[in-house]
Protein backbone atom coordinates (compact mmCIF):
# COMPACT_ATOMS: atom_id res chain seq x y z
CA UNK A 1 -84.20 72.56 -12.39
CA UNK A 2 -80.54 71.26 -12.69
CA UNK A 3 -79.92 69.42 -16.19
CA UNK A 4 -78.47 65.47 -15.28
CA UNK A 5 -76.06 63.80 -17.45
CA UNK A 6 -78.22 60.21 -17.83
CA UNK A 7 -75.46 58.46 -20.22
CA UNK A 8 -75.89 55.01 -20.13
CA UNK A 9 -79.49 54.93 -18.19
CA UNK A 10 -81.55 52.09 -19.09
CA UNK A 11 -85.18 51.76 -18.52
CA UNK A 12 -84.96 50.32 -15.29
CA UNK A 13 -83.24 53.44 -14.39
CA UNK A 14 -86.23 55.67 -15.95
CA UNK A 15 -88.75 53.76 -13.66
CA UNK A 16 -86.59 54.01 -10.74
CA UNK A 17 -86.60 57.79 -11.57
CA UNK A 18 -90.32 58.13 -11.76
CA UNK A 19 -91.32 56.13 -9.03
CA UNK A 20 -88.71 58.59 -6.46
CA UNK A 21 -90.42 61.49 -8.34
CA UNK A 22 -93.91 59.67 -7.38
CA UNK A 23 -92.76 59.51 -3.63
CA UNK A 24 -91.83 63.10 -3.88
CA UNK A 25 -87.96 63.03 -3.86
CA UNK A 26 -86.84 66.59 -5.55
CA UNK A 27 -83.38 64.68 -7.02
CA UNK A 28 -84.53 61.62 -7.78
CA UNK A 29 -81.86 61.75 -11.01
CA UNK A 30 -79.44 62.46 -8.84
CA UNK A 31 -80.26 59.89 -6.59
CA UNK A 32 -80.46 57.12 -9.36
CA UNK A 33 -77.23 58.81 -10.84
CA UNK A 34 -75.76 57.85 -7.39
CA UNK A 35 -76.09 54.30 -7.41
CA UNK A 36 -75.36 53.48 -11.10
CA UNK A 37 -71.62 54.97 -9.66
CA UNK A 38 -69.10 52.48 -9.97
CA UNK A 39 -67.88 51.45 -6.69
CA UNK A 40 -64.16 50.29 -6.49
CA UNK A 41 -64.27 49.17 -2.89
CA UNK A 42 -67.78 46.66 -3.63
CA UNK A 43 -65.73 45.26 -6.35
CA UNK A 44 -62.02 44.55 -4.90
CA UNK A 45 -64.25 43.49 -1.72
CA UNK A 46 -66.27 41.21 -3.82
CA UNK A 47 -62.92 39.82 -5.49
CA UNK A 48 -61.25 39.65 -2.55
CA UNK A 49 -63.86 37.25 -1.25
CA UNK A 50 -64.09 34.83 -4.18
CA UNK A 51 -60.25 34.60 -3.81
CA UNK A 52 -60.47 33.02 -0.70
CA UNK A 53 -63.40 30.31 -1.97
């Protein structure tokens, strides 16, 4: 089993973990790794749209 880098994680993000693990995803970490990214297109999108309010 591959050692994950969970910097940061919060609890949330140790339930989230479990729970995939409970619904048998193998890389569940990975997984909730994945969407704690950052994402620099959500974010100019989402300032893009309160620009134009």
């Amino acid at each position: 089993m591959r050692t994950i880098c969970r910097d940061g994680w919060t609890a949330a993000d140790y339930d989230s973990e479990q729970i995939l693990h409970q619904l048998g995803h193998r890389d569940a970490a990975v997984l909730v790794t994945r969407a704690r990214r950052w994402h620099p297109l959500r974010r100019a999108w989402r300032t893009l749209r309160a620009w134009q309010r």
